[in-house]
Protein backbone atom coordinates (compact mmCIF):
# COMPACT_ATOMS: atom_id res chain seq x y z
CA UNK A 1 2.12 -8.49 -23.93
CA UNK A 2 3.33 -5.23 -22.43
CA UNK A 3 2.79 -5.08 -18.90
CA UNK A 4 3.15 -1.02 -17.56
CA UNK A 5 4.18 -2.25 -13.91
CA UNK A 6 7.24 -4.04 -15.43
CA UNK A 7 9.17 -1.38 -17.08
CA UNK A 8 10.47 0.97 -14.73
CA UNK A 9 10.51 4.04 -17.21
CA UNK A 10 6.27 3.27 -17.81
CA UNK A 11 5.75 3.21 -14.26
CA UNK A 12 8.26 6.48 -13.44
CA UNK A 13 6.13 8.42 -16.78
CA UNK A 14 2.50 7.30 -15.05
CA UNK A 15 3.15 8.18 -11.75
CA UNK A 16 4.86 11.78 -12.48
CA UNK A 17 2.14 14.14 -11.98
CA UNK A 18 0.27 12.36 -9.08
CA UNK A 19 -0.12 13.91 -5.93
CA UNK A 20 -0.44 10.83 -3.98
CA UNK A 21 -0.24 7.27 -4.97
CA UNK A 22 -2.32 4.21 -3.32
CA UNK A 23 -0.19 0.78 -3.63
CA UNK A 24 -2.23 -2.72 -2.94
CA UNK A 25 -0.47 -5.89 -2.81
CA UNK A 26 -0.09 -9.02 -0.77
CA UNK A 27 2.21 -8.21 2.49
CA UNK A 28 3.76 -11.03 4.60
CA UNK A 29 3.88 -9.47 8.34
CA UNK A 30 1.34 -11.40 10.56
CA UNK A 31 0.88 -14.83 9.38
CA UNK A 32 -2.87 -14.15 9.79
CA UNK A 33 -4.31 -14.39 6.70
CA UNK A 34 -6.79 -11.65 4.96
CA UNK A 35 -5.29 -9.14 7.82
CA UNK A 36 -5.46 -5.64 6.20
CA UNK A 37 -2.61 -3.05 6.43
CA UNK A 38 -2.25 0.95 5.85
CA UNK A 39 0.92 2.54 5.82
CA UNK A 40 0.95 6.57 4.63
CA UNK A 41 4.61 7.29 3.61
CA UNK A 42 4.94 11.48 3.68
CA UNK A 43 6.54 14.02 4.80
CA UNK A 44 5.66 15.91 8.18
CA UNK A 45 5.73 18.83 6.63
CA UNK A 46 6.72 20.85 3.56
CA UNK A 47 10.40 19.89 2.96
CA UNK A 48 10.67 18.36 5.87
CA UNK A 49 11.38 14.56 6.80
CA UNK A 50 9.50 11.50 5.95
CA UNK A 51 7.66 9.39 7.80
CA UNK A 52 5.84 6.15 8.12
CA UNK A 53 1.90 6.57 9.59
CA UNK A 54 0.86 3.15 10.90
CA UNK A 55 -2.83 3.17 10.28
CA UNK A 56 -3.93 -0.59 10.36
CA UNK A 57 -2.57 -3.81 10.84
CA UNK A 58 0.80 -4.36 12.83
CA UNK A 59 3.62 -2.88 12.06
CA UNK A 60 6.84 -5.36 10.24
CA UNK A 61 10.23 -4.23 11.71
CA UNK A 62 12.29 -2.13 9.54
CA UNK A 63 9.27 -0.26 7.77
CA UNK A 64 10.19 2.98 9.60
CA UNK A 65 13.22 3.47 7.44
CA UNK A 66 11.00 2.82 3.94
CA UNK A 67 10.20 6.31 3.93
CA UNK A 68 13.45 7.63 4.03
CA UNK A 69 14.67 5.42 1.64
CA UNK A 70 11.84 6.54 -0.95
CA UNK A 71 12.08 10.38 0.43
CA UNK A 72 13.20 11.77 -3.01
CA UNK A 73 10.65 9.71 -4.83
CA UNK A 74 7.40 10.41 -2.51
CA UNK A 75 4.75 12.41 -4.31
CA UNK A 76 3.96 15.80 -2.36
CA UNK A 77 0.99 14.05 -0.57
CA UNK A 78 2.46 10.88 -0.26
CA UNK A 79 2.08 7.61 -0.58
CA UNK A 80 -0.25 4.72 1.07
CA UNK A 81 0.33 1.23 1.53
CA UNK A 82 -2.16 -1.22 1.58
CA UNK A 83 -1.28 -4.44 2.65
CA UNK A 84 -3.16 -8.10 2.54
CA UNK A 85 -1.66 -10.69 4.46
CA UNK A 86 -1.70 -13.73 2.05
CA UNK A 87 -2.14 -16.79 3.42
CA UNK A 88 0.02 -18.36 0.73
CA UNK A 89 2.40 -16.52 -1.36
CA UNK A 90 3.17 -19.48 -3.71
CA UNK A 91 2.26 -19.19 -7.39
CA UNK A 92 -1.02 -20.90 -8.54
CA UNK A 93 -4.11 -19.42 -10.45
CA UNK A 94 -7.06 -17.84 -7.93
CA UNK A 95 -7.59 -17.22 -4.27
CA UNK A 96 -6.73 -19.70 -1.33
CA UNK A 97 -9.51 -21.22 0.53
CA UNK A 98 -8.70 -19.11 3.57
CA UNK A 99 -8.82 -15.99 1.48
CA UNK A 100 -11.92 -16.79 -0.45
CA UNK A 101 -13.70 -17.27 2.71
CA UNK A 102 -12.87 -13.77 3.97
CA UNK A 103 -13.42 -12.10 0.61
CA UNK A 104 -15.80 -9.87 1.39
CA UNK A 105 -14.40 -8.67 4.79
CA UNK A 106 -10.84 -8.02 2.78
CA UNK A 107 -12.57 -5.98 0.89
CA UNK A 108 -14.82 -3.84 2.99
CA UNK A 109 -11.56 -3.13 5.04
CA UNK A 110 -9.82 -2.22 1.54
CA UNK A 111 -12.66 -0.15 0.45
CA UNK A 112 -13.17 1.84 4.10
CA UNK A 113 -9.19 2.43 3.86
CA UNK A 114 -9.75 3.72 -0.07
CA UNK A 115 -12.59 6.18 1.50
CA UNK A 116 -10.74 7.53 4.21
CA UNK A 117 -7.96 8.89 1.73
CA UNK A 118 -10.18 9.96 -0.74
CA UNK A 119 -11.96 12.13 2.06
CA UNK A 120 -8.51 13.55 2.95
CA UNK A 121 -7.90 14.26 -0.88
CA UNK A 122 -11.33 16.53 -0.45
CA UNK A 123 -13.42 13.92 -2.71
């Protein structure tokens, strides 16, 4: 099976023509699991440097350089991390007790961040 996030070429081709990108994934930072995270990676202003927002969640050392390293590769309105502090990060099928049990909460946090960038978009 062909997965799109694997092949760096797919990934470069689907994200071309976006004029911001939203990334969600499982972030080790706190230790406190189901935490929720926001990072906007843009620039200050037009041609000018990047920079890393810190919107929620605490911020892991060394995440002020990310958007310099990416700087080249940011799409004109940026890009927004949102992280979820795992409370396991070892492979196995379905959610971890700890997780499940905060489900809902993980996601209303996920979905409020989601709704404050589509209202900066103008949705």
């Amino acid at each position: 099976m062909d997965r799109g996030g694997n092949d760096a070429q797919k990934l470069d081709e689907a994200l071309s023509e976006r004029r911001r990108v939203v990334l969600i994934d499982a972030v080790r930072v706190s230790g406190q699991a189901g935490e929720v995270h926001h990072w906007h990676l843009g620039c200050l202003q037009q041609g000018g440097l990047s920079t890393v927002r810190q919107l929620g969640g605490r911020p892991p050392l060394g995440m002020e350089h990310l958007a310099l390293w990416l700087e080249d590769d940011l799409p004109a309105r940026g890009t927004d991390l949102i992280g979820i502090e795992p409370h396991d990060l070892g492979s196995g099928h379905g959610l971890s007790r700890p997780i499940r049990s905060r489900f809902s909460h993980i996601c209303s946090q996920v979905a409020a961040v989601l709704v404050r960038i589509l209202e900066e978009e103008g949705w």
